[in-house]
N, C-alpha and C. Protein backbone atom coordinates (compact mmCIF):
# COMPACT_ATOMS: atom_id res chain seq x y z
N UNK A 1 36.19 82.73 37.45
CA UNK A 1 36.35 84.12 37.83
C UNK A 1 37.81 84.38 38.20
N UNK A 2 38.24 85.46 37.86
CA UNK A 2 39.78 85.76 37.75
C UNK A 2 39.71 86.23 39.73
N UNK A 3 41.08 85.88 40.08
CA UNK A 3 41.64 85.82 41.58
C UNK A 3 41.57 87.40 41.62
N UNK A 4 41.05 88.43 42.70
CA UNK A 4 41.57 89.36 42.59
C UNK A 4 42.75 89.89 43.52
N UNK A 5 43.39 90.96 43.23
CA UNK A 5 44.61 91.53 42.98
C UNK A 5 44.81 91.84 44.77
N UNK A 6 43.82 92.07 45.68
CA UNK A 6 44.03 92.27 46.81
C UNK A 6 42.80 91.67 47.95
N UNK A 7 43.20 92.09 48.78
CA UNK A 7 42.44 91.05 49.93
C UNK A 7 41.54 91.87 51.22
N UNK A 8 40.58 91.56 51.71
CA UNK A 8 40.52 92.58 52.79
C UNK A 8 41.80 92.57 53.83
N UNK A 9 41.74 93.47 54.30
CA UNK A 9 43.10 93.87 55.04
C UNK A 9 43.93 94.34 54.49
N UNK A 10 44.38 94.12 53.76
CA UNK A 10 45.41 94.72 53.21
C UNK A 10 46.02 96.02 52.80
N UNK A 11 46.88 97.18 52.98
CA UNK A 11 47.20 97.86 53.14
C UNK A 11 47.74 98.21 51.81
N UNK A 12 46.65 99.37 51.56
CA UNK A 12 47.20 99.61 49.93
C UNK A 12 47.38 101.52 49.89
N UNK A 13 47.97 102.01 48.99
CA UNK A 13 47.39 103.59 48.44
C UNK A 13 47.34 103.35 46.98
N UNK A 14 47.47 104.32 46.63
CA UNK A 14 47.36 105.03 45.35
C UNK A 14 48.40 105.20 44.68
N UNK A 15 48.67 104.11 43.63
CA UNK A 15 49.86 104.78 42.68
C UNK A 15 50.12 106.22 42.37
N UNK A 16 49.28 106.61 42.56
CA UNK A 16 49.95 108.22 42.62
C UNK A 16 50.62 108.67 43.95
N UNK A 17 49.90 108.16 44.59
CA UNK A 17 50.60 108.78 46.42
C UNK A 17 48.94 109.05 47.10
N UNK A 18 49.17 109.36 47.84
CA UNK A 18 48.04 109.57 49.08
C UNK A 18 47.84 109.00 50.29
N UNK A 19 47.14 108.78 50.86
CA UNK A 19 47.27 108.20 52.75
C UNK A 19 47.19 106.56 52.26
N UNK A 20 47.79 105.90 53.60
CA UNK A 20 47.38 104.01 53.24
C UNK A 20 45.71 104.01 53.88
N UNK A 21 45.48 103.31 53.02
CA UNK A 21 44.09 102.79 53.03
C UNK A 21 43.77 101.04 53.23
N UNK A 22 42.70 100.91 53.78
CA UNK A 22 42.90 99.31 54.18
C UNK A 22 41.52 98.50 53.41
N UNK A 23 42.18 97.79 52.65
CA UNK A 23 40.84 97.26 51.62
C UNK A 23 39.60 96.92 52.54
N UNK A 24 38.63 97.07 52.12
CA UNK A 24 37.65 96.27 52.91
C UNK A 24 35.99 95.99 51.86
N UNK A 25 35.23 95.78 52.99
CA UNK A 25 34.05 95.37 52.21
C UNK A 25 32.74 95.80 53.02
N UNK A 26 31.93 96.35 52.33
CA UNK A 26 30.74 96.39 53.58
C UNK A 26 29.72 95.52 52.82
N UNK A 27 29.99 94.95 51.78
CA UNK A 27 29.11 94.12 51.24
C UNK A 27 29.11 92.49 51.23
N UNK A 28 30.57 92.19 51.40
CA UNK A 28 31.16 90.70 50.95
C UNK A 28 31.85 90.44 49.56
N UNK A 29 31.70 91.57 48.67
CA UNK A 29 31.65 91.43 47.49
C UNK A 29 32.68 92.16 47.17
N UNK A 30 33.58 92.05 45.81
CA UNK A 30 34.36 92.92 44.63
C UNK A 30 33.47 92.87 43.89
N UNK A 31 33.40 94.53 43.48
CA UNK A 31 33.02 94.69 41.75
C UNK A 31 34.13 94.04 40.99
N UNK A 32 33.87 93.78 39.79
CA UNK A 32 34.87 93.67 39.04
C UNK A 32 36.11 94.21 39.11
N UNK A 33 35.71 95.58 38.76
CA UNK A 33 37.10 96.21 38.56
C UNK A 33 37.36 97.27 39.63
N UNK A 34 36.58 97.27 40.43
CA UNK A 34 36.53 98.15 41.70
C UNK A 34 36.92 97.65 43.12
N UNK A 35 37.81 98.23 44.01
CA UNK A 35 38.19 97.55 45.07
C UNK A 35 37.76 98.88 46.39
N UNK A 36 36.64 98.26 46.95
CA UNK A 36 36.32 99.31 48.18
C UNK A 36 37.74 99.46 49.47
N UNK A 37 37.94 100.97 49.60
CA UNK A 37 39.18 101.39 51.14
C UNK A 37 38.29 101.84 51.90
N UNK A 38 38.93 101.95 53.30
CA UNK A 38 38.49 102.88 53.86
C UNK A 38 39.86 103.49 54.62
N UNK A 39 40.07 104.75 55.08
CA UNK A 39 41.10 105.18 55.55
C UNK A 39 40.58 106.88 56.33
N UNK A 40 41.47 106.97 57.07
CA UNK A 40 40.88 108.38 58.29
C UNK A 40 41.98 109.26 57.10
N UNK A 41 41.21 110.49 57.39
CA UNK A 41 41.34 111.81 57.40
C UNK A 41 41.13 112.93 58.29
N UNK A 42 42.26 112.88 59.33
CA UNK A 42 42.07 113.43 60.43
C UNK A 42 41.65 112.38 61.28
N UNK A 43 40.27 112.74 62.02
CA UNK A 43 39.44 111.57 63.09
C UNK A 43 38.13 110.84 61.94
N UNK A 44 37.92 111.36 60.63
CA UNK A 44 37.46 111.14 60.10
C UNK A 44 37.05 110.06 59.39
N UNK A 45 36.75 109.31 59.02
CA UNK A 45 36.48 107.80 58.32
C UNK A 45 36.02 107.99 56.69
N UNK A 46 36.96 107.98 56.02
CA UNK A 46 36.89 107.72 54.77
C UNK A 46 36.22 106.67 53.71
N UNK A 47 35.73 106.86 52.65
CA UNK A 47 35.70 105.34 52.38
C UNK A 47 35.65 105.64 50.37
N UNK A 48 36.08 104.66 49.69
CA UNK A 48 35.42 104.68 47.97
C UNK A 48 36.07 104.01 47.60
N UNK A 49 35.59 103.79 46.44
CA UNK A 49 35.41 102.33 45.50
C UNK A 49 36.67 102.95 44.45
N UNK A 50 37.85 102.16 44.21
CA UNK A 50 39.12 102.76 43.45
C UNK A 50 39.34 101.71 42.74
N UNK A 51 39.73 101.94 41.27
CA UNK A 51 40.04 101.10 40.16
C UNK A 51 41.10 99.95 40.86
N UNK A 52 41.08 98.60 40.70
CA UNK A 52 42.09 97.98 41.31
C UNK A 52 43.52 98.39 40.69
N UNK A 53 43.70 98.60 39.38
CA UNK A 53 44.87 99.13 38.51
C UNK A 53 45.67 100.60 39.40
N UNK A 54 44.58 101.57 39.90
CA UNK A 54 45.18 102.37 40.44
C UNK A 54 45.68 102.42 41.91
N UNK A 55 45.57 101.05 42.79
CA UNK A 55 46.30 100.81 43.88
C UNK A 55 47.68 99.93 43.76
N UNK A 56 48.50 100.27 44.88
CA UNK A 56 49.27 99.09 44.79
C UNK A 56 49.74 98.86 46.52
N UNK A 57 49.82 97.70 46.66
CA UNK A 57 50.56 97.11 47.84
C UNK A 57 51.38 98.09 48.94
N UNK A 58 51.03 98.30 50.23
CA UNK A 58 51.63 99.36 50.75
C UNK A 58 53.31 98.67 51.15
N UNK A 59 54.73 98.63 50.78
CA UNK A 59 55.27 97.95 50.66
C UNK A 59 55.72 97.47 52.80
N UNK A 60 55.70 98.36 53.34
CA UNK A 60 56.26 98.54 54.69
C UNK A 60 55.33 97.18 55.72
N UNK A 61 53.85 97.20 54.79
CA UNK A 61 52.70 96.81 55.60
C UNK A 61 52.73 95.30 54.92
N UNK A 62 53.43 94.57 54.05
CA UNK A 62 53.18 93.35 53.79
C UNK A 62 53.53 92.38 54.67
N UNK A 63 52.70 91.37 55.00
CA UNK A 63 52.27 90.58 55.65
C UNK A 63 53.14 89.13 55.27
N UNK A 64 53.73 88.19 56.05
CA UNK A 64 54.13 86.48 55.58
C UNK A 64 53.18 86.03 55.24
């Protein structure tokens, strides 16, 4: 099975732009090609399943 592209925790958005979002899991699991966020909107709690291709690395938030 191929390594995937990000990790829980990790601090990603949207190659297009939008709020940072923090990978996570409420299952244990990656879909294949799907990587679950969750991120606030307002006081709000966000959450959905985003193509891994269309995130990338939040650069400010990378970790040693």
């Amino acid at each position: 099975m191929a390594k995937e592209k990000f990790k829980i925790g990790d601090v990603v958005k949207l190659v297009s732009g939008g709020p940072k979002m923090t990978v996570s899991d409420d299952t244990g699991k990656f879909t294949k090609v799907q990587v679950f966020c969750q991120w606030f909107a307002g006081a709000k709690l966000e959450s959905g399943y985003f193509p891994e291709e269309s995130l990338e690395l939040v650069q400010d938030d990378l970790k040693e």
